[in-house]
C-alpha atoms as a PDB file:
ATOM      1  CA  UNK A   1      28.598 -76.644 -61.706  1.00  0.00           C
ATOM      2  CA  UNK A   2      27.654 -77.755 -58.119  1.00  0.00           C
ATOM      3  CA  UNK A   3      28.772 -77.426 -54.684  1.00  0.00           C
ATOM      4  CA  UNK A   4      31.026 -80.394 -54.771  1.00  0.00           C
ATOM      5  CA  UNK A   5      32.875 -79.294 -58.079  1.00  0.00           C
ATOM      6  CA  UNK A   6      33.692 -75.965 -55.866  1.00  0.00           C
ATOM      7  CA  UNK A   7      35.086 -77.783 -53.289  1.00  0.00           C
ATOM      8  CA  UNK A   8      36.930 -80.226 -55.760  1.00  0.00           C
ATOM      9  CA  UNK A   9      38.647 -77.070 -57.197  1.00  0.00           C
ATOM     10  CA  UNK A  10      40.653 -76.645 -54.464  1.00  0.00           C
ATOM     11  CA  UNK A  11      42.229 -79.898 -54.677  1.00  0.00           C
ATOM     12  CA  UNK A  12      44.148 -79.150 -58.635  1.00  0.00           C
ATOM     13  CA  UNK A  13      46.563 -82.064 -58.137  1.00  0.00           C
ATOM     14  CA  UNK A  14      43.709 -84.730 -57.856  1.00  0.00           C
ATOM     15  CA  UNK A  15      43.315 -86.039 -61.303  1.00  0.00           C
ATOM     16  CA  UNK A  16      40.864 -88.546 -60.401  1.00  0.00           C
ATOM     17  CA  UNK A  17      37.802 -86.167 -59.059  1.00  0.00           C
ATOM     18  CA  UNK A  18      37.869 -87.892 -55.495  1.00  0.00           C
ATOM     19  CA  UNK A  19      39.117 -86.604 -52.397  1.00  0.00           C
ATOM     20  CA  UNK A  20      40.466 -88.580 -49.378  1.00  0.00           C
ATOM     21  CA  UNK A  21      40.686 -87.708 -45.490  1.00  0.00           C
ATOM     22  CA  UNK A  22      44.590 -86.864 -46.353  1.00  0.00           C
ATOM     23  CA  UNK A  23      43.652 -84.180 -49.221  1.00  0.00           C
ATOM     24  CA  UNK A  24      41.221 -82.263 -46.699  1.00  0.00           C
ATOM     25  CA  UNK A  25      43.624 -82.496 -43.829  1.00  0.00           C
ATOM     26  CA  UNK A  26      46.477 -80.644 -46.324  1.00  0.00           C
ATOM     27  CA  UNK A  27      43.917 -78.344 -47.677  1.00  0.00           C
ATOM     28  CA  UNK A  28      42.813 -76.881 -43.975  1.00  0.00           C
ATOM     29  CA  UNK A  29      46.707 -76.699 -42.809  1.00  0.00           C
ATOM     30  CA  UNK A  30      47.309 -74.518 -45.937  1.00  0.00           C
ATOM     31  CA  UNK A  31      44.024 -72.303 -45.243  1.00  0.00           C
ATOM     32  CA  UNK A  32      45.102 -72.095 -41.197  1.00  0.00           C
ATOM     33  CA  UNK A  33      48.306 -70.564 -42.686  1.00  0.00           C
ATOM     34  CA  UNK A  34      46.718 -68.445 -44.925  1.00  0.00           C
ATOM     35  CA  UNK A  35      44.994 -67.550 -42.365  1.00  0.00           C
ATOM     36  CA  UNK A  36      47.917 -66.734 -39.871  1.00  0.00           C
ATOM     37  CA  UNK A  37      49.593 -64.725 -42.496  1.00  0.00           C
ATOM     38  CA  UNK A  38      46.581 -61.954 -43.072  1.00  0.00           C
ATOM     39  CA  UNK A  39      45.365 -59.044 -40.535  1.00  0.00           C
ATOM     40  CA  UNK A  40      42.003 -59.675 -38.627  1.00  0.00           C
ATOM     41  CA  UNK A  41      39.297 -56.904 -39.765  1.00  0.00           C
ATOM     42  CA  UNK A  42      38.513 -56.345 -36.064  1.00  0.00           C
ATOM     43  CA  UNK A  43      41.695 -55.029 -33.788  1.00  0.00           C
ATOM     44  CA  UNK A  44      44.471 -56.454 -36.080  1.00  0.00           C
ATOM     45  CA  UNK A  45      47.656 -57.231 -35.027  1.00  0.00           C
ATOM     46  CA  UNK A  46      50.431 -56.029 -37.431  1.00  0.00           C
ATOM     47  CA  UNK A  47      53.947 -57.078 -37.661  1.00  0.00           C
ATOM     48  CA  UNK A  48      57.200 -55.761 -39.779  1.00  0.00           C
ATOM     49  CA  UNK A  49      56.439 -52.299 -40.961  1.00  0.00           C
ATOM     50  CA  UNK A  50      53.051 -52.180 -41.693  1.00  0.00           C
ATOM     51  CA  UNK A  51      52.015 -49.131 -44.440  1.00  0.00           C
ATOM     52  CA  UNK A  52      48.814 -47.188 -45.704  1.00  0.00           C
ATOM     53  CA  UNK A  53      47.792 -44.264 -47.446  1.00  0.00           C
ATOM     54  CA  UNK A  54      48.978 -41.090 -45.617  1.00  0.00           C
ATOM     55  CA  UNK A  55      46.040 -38.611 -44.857  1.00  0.00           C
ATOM     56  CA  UNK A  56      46.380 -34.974 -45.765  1.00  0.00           C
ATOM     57  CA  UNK A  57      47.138 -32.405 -43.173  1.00  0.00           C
ATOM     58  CA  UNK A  58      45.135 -32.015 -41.045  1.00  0.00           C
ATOM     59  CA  UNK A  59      42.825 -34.570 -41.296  1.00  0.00           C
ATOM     60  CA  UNK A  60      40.763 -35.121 -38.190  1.00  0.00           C
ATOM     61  CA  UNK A  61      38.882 -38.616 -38.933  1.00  0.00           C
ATOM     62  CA  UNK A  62      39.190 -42.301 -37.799  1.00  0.00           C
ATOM     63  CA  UNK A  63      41.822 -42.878 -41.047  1.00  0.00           C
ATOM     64  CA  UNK A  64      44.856 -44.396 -40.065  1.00  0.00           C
ATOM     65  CA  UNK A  65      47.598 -41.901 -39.406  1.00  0.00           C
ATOM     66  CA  UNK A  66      51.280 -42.890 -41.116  1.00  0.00           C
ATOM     67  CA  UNK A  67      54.503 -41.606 -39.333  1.00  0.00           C
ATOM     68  CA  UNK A  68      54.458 -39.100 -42.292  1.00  0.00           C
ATOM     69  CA  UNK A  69      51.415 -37.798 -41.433  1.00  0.00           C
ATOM     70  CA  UNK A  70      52.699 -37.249 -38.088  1.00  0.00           C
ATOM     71  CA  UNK A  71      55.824 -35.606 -38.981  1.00  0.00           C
ATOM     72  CA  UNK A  72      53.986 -33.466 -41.322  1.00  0.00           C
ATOM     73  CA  UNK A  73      51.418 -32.598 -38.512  1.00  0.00           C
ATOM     74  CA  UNK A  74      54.661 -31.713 -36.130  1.00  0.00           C
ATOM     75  CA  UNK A  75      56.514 -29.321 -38.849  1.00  0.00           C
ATOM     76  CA  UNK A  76      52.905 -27.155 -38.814  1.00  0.00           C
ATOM     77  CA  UNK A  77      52.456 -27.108 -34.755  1.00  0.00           C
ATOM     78  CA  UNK A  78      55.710 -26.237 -34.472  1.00  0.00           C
ATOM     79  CA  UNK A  79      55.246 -23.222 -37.224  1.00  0.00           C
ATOM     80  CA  UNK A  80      52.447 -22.394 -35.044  1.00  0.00           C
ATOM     81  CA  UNK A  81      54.568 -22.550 -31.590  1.00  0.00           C
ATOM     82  CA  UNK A  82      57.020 -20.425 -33.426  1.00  0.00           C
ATOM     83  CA  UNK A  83      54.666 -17.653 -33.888  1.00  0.00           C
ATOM     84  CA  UNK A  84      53.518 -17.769 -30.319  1.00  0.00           C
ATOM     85  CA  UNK A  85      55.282 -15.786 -27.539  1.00  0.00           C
ATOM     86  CA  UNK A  86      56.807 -17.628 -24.347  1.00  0.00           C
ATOM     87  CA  UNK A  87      54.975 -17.318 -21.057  1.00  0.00           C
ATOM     88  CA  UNK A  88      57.980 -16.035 -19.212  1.00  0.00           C
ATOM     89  CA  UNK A  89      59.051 -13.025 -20.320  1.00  0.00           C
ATOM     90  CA  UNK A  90      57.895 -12.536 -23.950  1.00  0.00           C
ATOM     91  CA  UNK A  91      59.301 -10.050 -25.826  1.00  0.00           C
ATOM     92  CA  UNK A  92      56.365  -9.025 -28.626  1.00  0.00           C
ATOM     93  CA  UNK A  93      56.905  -7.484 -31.904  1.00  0.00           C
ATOM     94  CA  UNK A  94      54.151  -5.296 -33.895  1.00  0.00           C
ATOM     95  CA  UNK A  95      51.244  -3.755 -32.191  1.00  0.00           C
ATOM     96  CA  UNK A  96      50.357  -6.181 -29.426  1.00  0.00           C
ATOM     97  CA  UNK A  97      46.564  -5.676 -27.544  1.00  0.00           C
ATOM     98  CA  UNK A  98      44.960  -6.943 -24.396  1.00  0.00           C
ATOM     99  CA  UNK A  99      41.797  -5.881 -22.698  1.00  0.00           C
ATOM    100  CA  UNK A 100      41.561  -2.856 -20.954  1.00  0.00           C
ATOM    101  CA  UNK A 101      41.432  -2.792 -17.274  1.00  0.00           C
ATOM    102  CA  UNK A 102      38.579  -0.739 -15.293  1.00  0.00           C
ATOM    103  CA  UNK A 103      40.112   2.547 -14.003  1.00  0.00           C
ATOM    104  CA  UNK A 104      41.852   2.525 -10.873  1.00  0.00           C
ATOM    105  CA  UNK A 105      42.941  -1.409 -11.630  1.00  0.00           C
ATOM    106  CA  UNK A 106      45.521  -2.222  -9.480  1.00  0.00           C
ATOM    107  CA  UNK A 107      46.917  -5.519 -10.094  1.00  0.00           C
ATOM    108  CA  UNK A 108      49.246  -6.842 -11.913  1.00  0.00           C
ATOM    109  CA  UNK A 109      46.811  -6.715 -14.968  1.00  0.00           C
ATOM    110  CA  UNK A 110      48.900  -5.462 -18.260  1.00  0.00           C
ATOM    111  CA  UNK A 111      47.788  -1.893 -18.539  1.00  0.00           C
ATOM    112  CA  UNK A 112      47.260  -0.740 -22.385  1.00  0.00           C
ATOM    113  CA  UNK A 113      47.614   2.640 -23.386  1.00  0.00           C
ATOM    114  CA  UNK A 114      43.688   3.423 -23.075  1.00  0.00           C
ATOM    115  CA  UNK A 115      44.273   2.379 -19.205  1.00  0.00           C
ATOM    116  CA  UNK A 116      47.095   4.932 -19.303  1.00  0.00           C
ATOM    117  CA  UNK A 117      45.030   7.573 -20.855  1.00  0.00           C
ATOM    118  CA  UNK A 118      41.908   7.306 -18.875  1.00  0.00           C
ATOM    119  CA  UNK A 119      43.777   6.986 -15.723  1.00  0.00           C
ATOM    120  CA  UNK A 120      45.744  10.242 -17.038  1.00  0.00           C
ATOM    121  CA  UNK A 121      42.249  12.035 -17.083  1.00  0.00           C
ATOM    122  CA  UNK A 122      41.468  10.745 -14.017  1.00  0.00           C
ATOM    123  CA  UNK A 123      44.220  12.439 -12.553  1.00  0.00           C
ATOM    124  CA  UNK A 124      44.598  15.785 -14.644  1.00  0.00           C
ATOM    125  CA  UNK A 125      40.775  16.602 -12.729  1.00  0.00           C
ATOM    126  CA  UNK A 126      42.101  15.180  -9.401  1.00  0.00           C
ATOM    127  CA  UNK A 127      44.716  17.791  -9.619  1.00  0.00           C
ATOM    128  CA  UNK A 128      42.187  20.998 -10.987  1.00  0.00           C
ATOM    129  CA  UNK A 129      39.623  19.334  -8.816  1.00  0.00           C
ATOM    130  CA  UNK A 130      41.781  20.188  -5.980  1.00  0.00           C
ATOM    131  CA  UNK A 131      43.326  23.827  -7.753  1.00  0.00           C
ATOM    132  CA  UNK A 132      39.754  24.217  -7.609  1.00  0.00           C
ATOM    133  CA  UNK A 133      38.686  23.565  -4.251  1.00  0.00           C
ATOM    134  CA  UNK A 134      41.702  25.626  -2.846  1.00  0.00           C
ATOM    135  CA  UNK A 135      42.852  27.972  -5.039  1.00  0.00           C
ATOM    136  CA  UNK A 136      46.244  29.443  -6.118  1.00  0.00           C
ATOM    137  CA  UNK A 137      48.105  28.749  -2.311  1.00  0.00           C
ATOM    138  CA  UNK A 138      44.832  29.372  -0.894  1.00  0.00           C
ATOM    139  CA  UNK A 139      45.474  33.246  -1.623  1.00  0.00           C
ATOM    140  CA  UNK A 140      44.562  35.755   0.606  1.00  0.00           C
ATOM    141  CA  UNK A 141      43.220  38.973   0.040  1.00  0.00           C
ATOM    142  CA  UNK A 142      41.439  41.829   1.415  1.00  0.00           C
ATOM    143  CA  UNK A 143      39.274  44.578  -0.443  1.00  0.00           C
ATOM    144  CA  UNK A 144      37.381  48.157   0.720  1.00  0.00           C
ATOM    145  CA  UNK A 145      35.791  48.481  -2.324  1.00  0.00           C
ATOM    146  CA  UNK A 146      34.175  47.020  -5.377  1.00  0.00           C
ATOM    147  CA  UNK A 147      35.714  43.620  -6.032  1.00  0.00           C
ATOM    148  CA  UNK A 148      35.806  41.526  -8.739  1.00  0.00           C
ATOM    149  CA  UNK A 149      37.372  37.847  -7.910  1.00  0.00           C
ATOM    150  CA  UNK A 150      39.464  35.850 -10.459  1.00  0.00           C
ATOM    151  CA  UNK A 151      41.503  32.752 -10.362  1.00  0.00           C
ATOM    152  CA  UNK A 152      44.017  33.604  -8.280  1.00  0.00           C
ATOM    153  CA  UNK A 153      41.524  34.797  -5.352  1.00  0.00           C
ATOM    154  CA  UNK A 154      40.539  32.646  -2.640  1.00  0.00           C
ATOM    155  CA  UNK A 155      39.791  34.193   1.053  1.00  0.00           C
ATOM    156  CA  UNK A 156      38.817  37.919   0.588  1.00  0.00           C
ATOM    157  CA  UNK A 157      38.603  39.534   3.896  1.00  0.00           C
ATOM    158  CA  UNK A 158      35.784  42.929   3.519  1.00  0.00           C
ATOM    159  CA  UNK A 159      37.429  44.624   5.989  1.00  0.00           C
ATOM    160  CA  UNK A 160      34.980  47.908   5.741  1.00  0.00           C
ATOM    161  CA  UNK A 161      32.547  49.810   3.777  1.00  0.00           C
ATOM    162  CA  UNK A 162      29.751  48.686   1.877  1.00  0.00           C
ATOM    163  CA  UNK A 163      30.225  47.245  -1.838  1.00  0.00           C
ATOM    164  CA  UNK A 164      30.007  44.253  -4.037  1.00  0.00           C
ATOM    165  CA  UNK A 165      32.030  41.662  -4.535  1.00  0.00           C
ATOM    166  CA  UNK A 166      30.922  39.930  -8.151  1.00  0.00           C
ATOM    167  CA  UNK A 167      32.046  36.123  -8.495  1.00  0.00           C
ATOM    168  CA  UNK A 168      34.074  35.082 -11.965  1.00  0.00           C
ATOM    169  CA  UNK A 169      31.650  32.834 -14.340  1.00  0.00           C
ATOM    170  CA  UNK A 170      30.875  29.470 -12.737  1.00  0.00           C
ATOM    171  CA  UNK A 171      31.203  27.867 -15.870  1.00  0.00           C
ATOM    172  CA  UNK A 172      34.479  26.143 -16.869  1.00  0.00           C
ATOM    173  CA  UNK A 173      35.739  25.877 -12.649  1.00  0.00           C
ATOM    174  CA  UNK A 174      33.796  23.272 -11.231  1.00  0.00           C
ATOM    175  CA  UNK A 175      34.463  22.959  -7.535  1.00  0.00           C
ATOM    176  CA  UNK A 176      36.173  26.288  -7.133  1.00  0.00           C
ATOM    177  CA  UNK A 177      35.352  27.610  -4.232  1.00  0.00           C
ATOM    178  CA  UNK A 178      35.871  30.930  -2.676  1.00  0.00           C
ATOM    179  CA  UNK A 179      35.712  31.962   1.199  1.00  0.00           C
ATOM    180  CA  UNK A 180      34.219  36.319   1.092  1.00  0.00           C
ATOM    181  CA  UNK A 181      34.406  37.423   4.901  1.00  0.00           C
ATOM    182  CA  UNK A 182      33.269  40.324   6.046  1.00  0.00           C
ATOM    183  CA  UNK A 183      34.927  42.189   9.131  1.00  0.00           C
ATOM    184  CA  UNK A 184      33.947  45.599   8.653  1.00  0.00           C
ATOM    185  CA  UNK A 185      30.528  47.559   9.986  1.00  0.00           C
ATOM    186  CA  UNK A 186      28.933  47.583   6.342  1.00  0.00           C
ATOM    187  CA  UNK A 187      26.733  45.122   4.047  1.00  0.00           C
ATOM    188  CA  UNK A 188      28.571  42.862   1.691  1.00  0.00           C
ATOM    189  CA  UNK A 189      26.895  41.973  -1.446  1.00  0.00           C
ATOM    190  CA  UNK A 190      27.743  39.158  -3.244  1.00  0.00           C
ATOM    191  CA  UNK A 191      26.912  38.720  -7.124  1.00  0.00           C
ATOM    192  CA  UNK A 192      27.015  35.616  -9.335  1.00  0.00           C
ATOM    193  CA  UNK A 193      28.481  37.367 -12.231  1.00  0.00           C
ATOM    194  CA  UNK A 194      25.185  39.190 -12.794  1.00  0.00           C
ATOM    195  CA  UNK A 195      23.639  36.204 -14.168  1.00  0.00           C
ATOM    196  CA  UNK A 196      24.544  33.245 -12.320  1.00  0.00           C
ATOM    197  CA  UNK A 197      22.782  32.624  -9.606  1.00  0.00           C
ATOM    198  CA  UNK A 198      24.093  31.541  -5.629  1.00  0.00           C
ATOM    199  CA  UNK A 199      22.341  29.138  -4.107  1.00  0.00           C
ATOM    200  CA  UNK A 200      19.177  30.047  -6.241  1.00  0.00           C
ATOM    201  CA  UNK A 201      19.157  34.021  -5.922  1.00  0.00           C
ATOM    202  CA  UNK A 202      21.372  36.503  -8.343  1.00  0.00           C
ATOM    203  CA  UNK A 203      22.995  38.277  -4.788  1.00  0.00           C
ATOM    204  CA  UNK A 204      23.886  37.013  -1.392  1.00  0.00           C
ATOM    205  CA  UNK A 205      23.763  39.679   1.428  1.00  0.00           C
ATOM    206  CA  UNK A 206      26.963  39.473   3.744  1.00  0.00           C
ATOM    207  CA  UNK A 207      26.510  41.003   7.425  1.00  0.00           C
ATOM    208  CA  UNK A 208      29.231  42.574   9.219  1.00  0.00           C
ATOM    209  CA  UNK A 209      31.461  39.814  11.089  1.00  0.00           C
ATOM    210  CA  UNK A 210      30.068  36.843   8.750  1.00  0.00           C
ATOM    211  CA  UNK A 211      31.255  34.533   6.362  1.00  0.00           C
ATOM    212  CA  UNK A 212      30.330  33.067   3.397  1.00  0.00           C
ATOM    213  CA  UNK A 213      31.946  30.416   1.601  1.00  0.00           C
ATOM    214  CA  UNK A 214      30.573  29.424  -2.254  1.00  0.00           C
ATOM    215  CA  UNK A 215      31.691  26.540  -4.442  1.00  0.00           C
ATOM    216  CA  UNK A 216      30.970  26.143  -8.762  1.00  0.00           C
ATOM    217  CA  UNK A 217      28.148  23.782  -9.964  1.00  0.00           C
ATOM    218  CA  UNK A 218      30.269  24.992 -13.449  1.00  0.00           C
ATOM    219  CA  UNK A 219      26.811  26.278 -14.214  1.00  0.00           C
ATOM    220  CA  UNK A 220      26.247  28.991 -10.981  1.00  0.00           C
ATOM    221  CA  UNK A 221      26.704  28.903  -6.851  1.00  0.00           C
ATOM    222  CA  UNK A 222      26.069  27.111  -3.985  1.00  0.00           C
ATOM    223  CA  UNK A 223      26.536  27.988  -0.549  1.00  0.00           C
ATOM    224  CA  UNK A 224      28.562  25.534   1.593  1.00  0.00           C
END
């Protein structure tokens, strides 16, 4: 068959094999219809209500997306919005987490229960830290003989003789501090509970009319 029967093909009603000016005209008025009637490949223009495979959910490719694909796409993002607290004022259920704020945050930041506890330790030592440094109602006391000082001493006024006044263990009280004066004529000795030592040395000699005023390393004595 050649080229010309192809083109003859076309033409079914012409018995007689030829074709005039009037066939061809008809035959490219039917194909510019034809053509009218069908979608360009490149940026088509649809009319009516145009239809195509719908994707699966979540498909994220160039594949045409049907209104049921969108529908189906808004019934799972709003399952997911459901799950999801508001902004203003949520009210959460379970065991909700954030991060944990540096100690002493103080913001507006959400504070979480570690935040709570380390600030809690924070201020349990502020509190012996300052027990510590005064003592019970900054106690005062005054001896004339061998002394040995506990918790609830703070200023012990020596107010005469000569004798020894031995310090409670250093460890366990860090920052404790007690104030040994002495006003009488003798020597005051004071002892780091035997072991402990004050400011380097095992005893610290008082003079008559001086003070001395000691403070736990929570391992011995310094002199302050």
């Amino acid at each position: 068959m050649t080229a010309w029967d192809d083109i003859r093909a076309y033409f079914p009603d012409n018995t007689d094999g030829d074709i005039s000016a009037e066939d061809m005209r008809d035959a490219v008025t039917d194909l510019e219809t034809l053509d009218a009637l069908n979608a360009k490949l490149a940026g088509p223009t649809f009319t009516g209500v145009p239809a195509a495979p719908t994707a699966a959910p979540n498909t994220n490719t160039t594949q045409l997306a049907t209104t049921a694909f969108v529908e189906a796409e808004s019934v799972l993002l709003n399952a997911a919005i459901d799950l999801k607290a508001p902004i203003d004022a949520p009210t959460f259920t379970g065991v909700p987490a954030a991060p944990t704020a540096a100690p002493d945050t103080n913001t507006t930041q959400i504070a979480t229960t570690a935040f709570v506890e380390a600030e809690s330790v924070l201020l349990n030592a502020a509190v012996d830290l300052k027990v510590n440094l005064t003592g019970s109602n900054q106690a005062y006391d005054t001896a004339t003989g061998t002394t040995v000082l506990d918790a609830d001493n703070y200023l012990l006024n020596c107010t005469s003789g000569t004798f020894t006044v031995t310090l409670p263990t250093a460890v366990g009280i860090l920052m404790k501090e007690y104030v040994v004066k002495n006003s009488g004529a003798g020597v005051i000795t004071l002892d780091g509970d035997t072991a402990e030592t004050i400011d380097g040395e095992l005893t610290q000699a008082i003079n008559p009319n001086d003070c001395l005023t000691v403070r736990s390393t929570n391992a011995g004595w310094i002199i302050i």
